[in-house]
N, C-alpha and C. Protein backbone atom coordinates (compact mmCIF):
# COMPACT_ATOMS: atom_id res chain seq x y z
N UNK A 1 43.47 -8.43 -5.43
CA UNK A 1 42.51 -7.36 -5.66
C UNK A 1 43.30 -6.09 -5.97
N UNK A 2 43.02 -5.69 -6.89
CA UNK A 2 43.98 -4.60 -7.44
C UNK A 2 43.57 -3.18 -6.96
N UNK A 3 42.16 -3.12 -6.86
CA UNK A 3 41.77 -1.93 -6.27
C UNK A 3 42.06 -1.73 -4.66
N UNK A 4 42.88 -2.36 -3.72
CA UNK A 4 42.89 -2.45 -2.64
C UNK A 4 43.70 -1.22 -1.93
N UNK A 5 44.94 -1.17 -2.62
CA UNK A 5 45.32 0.46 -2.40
C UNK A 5 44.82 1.43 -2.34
N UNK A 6 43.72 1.65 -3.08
CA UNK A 6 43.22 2.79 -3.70
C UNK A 6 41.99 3.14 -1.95
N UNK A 7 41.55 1.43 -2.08
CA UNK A 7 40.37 1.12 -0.75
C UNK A 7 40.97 1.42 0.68
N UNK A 8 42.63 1.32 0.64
CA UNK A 8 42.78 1.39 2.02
C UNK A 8 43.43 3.30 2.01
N UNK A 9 43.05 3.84 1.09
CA UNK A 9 43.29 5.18 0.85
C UNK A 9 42.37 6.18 1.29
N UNK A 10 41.34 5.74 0.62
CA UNK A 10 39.49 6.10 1.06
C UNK A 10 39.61 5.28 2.27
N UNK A 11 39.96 4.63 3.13
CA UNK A 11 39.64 4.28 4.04
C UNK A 11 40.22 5.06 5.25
N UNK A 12 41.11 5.36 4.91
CA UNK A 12 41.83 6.28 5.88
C UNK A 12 41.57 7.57 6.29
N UNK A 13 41.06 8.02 4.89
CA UNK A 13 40.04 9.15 4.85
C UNK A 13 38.78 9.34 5.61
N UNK A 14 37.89 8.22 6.05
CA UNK A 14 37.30 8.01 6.61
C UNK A 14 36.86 8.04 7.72
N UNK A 15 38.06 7.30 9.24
CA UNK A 15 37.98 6.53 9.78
C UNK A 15 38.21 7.96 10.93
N UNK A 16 37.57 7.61 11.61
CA UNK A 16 37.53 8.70 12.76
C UNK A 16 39.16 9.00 13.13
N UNK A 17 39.21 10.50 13.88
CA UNK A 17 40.33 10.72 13.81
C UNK A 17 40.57 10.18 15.41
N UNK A 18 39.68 9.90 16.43
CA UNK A 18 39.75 9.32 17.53
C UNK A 18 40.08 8.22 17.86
N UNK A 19 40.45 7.38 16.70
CA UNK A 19 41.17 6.13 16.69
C UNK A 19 41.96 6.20 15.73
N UNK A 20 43.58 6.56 16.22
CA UNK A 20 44.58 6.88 15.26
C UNK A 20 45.08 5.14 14.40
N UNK A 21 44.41 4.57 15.40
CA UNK A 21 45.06 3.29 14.36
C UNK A 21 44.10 1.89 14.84
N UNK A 22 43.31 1.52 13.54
CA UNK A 22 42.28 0.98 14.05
C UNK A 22 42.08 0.02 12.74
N UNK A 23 41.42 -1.22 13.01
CA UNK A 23 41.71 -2.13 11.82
C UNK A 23 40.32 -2.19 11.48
N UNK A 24 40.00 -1.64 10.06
CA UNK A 24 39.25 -2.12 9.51
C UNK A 24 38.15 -3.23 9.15
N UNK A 25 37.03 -2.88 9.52
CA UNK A 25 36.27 -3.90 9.48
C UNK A 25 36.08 -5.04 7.91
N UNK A 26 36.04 -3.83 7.24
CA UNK A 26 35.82 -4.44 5.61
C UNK A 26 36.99 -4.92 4.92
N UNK A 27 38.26 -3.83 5.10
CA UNK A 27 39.36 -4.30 4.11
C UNK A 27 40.36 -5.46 5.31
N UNK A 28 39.78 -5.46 6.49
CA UNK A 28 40.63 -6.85 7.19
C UNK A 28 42.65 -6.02 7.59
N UNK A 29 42.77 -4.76 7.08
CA UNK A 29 43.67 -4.14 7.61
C UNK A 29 43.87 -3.11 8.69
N UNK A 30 44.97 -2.63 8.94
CA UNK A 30 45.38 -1.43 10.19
C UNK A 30 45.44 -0.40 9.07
N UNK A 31 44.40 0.80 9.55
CA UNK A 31 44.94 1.88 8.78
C UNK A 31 45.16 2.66 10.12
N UNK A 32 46.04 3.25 9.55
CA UNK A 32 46.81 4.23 10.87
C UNK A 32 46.13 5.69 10.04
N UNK A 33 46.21 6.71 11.00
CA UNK A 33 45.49 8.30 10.55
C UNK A 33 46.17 9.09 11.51
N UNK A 34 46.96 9.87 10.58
CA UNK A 34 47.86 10.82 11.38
C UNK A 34 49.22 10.07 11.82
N UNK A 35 50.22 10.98 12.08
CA UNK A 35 51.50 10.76 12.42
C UNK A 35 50.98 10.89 14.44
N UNK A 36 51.90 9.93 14.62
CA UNK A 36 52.24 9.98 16.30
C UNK A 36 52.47 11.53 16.55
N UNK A 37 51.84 11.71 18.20
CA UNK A 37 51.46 13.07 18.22
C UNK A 37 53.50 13.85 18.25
N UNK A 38 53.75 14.54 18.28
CA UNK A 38 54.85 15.55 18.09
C UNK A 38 55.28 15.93 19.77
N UNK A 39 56.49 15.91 20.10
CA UNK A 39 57.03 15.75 21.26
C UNK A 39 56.77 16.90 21.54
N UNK A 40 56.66 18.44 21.00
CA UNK A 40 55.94 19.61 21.32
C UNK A 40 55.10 19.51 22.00
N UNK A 41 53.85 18.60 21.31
CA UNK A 41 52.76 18.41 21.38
C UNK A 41 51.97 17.43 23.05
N UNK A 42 52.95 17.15 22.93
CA UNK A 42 53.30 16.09 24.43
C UNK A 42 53.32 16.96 25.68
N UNK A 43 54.77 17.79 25.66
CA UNK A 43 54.75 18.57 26.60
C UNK A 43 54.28 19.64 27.03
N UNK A 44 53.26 20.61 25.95
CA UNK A 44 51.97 21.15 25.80
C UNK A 44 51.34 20.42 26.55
N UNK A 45 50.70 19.49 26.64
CA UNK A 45 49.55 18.65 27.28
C UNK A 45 50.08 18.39 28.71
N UNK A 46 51.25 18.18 28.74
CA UNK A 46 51.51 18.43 29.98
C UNK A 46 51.64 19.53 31.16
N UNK A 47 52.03 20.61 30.37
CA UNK A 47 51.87 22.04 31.32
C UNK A 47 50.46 21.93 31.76
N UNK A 48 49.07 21.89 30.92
CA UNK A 48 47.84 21.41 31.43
C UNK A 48 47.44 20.61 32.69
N UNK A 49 48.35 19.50 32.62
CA UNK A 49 48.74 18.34 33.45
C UNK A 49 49.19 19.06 34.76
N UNK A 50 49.74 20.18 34.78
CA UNK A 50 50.84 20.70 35.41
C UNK A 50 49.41 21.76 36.17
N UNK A 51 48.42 21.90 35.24
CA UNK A 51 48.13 23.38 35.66
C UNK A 51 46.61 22.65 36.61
N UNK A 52 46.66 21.82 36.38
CA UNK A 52 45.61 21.24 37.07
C UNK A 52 45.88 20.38 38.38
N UNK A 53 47.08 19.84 38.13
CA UNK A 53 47.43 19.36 39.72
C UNK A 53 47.79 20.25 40.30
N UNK A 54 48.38 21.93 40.30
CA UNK A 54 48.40 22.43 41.03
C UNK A 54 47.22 23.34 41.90
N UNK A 55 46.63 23.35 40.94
CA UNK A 55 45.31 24.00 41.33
C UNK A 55 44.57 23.65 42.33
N UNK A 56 44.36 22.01 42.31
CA UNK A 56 43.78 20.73 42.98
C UNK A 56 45.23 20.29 44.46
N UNK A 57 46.18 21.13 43.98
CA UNK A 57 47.55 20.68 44.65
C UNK A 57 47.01 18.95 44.75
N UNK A 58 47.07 18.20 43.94
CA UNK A 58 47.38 16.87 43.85
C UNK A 58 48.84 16.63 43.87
N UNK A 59 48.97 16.34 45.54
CA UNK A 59 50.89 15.93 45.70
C UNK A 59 50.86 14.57 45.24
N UNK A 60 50.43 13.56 45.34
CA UNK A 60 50.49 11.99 44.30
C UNK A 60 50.65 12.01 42.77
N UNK A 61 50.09 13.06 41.84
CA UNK A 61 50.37 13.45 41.19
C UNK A 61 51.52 14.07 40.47
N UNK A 62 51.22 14.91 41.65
CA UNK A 62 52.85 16.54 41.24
C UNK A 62 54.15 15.15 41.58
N UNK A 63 53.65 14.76 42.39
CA UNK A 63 55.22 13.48 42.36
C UNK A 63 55.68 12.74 41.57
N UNK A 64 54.74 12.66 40.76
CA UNK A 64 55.02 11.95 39.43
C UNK A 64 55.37 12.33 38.30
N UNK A 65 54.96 13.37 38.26
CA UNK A 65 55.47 14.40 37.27
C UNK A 65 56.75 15.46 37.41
N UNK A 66 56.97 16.11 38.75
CA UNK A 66 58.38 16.76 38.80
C UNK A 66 59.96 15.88 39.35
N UNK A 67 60.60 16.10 38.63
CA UNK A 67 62.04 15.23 38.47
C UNK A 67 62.30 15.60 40.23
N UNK A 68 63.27 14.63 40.91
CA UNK A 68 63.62 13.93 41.84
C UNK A 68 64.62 15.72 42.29
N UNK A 69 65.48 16.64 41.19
CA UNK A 69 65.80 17.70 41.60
C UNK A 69 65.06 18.89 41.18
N UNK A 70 63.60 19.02 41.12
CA UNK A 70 63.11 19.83 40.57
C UNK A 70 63.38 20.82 41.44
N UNK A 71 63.40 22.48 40.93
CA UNK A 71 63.20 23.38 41.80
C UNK A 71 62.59 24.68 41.32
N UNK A 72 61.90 25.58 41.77
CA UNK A 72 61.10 26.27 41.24
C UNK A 72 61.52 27.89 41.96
N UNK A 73 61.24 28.91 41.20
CA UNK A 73 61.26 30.37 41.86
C UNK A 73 59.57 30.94 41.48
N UNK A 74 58.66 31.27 42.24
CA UNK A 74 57.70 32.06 42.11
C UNK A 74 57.48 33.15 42.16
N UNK A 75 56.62 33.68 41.37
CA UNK A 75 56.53 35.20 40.78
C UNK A 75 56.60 36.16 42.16
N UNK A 76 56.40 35.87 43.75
CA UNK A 76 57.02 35.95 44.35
C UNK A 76 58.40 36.03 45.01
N UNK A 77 58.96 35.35 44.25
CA UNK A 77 60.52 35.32 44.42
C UNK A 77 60.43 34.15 45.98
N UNK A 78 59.60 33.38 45.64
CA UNK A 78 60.00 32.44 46.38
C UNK A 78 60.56 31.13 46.01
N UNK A 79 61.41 30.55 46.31
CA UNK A 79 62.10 29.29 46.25
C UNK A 79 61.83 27.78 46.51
N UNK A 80 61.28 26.79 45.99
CA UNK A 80 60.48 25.98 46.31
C UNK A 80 61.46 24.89 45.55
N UNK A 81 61.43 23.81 46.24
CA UNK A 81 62.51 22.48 46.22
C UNK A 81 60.89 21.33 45.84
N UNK A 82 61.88 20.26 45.23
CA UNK A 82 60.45 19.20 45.33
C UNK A 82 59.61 18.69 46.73
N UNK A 83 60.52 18.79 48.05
CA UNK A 83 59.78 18.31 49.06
C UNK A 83 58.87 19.52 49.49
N UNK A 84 59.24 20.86 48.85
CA UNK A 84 58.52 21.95 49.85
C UNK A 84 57.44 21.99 48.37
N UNK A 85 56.96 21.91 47.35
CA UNK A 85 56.09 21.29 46.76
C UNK A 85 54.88 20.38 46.99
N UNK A 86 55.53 19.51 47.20
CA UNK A 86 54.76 18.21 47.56
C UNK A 86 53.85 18.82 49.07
N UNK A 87 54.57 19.22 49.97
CA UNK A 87 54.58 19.31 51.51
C UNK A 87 52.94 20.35 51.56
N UNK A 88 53.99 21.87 51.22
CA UNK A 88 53.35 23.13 51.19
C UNK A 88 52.40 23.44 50.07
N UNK A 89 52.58 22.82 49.03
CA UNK A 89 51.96 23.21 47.77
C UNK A 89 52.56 24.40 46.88
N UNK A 90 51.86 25.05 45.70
CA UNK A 90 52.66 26.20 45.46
C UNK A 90 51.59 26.99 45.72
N UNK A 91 52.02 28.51 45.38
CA UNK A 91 51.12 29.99 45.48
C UNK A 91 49.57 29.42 44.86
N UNK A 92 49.38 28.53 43.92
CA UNK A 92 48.22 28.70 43.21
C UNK A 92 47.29 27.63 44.04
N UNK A 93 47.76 26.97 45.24
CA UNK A 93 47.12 26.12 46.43
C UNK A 93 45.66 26.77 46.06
N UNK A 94 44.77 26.31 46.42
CA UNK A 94 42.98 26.95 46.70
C UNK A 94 42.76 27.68 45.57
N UNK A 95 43.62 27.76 44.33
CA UNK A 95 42.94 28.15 43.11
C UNK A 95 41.64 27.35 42.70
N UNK A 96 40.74 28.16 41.87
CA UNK A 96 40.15 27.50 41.47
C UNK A 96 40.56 27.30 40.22
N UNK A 97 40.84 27.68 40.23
CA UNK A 97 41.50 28.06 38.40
C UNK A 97 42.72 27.88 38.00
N UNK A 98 43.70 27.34 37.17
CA UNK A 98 44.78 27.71 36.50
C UNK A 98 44.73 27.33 34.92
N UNK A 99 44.94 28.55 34.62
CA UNK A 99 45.38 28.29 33.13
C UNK A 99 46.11 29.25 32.14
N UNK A 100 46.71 28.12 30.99
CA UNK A 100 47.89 28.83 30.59
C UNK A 100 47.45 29.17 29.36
N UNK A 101 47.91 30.27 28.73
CA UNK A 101 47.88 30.40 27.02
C UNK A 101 49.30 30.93 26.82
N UNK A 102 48.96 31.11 25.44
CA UNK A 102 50.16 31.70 24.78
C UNK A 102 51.49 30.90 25.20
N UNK A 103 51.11 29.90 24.73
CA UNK A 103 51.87 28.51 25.49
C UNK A 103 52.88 28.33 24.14
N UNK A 104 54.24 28.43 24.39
CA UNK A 104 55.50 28.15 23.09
C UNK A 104 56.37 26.97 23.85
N UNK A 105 56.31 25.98 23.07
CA UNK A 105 57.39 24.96 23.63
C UNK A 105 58.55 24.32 22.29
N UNK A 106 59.50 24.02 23.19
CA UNK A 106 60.65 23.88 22.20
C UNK A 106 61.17 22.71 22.88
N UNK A 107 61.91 21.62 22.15
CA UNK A 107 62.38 20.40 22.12
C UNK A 107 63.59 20.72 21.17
N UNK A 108 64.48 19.98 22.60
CA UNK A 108 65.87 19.80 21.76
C UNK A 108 66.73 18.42 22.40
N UNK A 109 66.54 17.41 21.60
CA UNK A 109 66.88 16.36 22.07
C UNK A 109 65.77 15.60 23.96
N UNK A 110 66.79 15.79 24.64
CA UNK A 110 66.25 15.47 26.31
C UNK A 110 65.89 16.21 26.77
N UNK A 111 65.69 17.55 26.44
CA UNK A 111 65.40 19.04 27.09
C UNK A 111 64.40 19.84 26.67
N UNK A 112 63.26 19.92 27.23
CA UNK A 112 62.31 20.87 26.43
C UNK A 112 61.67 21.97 27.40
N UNK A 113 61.39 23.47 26.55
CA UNK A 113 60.91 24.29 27.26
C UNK A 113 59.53 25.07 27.06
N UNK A 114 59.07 25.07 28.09
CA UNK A 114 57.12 25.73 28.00
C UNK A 114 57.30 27.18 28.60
N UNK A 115 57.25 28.22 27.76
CA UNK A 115 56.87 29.19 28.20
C UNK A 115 55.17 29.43 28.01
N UNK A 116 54.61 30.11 28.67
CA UNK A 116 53.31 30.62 29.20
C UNK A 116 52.49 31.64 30.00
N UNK A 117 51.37 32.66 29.09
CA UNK A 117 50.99 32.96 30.65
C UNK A 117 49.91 32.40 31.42
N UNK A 118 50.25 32.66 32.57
CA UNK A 118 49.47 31.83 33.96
C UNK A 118 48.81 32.54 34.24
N UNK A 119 47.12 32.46 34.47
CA UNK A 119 46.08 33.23 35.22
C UNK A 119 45.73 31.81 36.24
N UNK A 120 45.67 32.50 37.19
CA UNK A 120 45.61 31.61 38.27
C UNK A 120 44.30 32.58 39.20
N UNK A 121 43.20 31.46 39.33
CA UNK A 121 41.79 32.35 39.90
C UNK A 121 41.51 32.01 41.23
N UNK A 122 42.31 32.76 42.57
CA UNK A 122 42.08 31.92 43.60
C UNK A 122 41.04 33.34 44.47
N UNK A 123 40.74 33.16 45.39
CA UNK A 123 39.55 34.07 46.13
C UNK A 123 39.05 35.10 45.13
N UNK A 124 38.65 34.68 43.80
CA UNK A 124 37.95 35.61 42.84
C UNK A 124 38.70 36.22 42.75
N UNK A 125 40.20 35.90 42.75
CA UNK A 125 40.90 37.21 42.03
C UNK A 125 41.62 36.77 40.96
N UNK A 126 42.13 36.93 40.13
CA UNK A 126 43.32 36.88 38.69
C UNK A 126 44.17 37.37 38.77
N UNK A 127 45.23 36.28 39.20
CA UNK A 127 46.66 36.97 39.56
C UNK A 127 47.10 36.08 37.80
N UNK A 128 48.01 37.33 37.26
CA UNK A 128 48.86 36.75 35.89
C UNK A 128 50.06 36.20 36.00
N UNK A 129 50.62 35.47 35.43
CA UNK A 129 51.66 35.37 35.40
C UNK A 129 52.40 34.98 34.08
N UNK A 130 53.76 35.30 34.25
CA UNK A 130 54.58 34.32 32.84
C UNK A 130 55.26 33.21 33.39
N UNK A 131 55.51 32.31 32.88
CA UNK A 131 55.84 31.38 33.29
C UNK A 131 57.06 30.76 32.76
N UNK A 132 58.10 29.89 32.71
CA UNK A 132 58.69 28.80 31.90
C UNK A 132 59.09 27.78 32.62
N UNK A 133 59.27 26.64 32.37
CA UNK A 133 59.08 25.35 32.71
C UNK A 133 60.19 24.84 31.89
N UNK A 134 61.46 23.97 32.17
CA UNK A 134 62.36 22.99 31.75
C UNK A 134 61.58 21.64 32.04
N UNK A 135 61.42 20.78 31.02
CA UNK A 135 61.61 19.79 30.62
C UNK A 135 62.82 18.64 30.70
N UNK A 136 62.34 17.21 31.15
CA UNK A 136 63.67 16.73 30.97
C UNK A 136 63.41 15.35 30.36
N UNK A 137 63.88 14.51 29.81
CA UNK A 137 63.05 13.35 29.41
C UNK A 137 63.79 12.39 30.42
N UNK A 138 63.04 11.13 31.18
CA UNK A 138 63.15 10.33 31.90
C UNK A 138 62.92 9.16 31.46
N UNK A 139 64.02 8.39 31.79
CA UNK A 139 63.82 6.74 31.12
C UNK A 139 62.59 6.15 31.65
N UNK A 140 62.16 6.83 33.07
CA UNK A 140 61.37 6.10 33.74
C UNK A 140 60.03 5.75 32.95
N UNK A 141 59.48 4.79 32.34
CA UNK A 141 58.12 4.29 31.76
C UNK A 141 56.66 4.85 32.32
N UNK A 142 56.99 5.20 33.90
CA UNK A 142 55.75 5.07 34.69
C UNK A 142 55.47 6.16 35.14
N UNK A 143 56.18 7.42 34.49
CA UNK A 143 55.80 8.62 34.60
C UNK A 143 54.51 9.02 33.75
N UNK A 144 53.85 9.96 34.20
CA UNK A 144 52.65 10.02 33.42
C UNK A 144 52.96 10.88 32.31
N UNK A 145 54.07 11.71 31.90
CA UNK A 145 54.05 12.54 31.10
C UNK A 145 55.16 11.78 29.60
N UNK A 146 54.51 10.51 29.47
CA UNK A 146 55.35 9.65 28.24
C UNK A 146 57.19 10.52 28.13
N UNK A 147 57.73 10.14 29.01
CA UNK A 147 58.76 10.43 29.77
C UNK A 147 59.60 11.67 29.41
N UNK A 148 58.50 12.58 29.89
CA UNK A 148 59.01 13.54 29.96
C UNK A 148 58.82 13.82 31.56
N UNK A 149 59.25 14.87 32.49
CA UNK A 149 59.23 15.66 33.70
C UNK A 149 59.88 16.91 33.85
N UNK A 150 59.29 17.89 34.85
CA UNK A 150 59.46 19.07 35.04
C UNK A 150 60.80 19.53 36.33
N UNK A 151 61.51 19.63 35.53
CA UNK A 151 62.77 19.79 36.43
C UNK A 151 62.98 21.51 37.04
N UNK A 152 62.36 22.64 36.08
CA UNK A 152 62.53 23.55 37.03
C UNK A 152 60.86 24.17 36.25
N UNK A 153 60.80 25.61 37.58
CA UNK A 153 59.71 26.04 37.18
C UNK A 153 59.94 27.25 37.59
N UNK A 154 59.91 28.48 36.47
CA UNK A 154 60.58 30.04 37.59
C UNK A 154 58.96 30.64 36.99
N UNK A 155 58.78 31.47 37.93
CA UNK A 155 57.02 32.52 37.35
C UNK A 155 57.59 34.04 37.50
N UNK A 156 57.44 34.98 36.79
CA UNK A 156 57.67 36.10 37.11
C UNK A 156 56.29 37.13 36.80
N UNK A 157 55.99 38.39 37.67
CA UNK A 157 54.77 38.72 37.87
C UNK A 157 54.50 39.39 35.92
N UNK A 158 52.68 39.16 35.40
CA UNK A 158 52.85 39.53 34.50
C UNK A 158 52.96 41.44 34.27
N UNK A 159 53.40 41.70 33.21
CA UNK A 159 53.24 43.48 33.63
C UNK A 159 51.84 43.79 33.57
């Protein structure tokens, strides 16, 4: 069938973008839509990841996601190790809220970095912050962040 290129062209065009790769009912092929998401794009979704287990302080979570030496400084100037994490939680404990914008991340090889600012909404108030976050990539499979993890985390107050 000679027109079949042309069919799995318009087909691709088509095909919802919510199934990046999905086989065709009519032409009997895989059309794929879109390139695999962008390792940027990854660890973006993860600061999210990041901003919601802390909020919820989900320690089963946060364990899965911060590296084995993570360590953190808060816009406090406090010092927080992975067990005093897990244990204590961080400043944004009983938030109801966290969230980041103005979110820039950079990938360089095994190492990637999320800067951000942090509004964090805990007893109706809006404390700001800036944020940055190191990245590290982990062989481990069974991390939730398609192996990436958060090895440090410093916040400094916003002006």
């Amino acid at each position: 069938m000679r027109y079949r290129p042309l069919l799995l062209a318009a087909a691709a065009l088509v095909m919802p973008a919510a199934a990046p790769a999905a086989l065709h009912p009519l032409l009997g092929a895989t059309v794929v839509v879109g390139p695999p998401p962008k390792e940027e794009t990854v660890v973006a979704q993860l600061l999210g990841m990041w901003d919601r287990a802390r909020a919820q302080h989900d320690a089963r979570y946060l364990n899965r996601l911060v590296a084995e030496d993570f360590t953190a400084v808060t816009a406090a100037g406090e010092r927080l190790d992975r067990h005093a994490l897990l244990t204590r939680g961080t400043p944004e404990r009983g938030a109801s809220m966290v969230t980041s914008e103005d979110v820039k991340v950079s990938v360089a090889g095994d190492t990637a970095t999320a800067t951000a600012k942090v509004t964090s909404v805990i007893a109706e108030r809006g404390i700001v912050t800036l944020e940055t976050l190191t990245f590290r990539r982990d062989p481990d499979p069974s991390n939730p962040g398609a192996g990436w993890r958060i090895l440090r985390s410093v916040s400094i107050p916003h002006p």
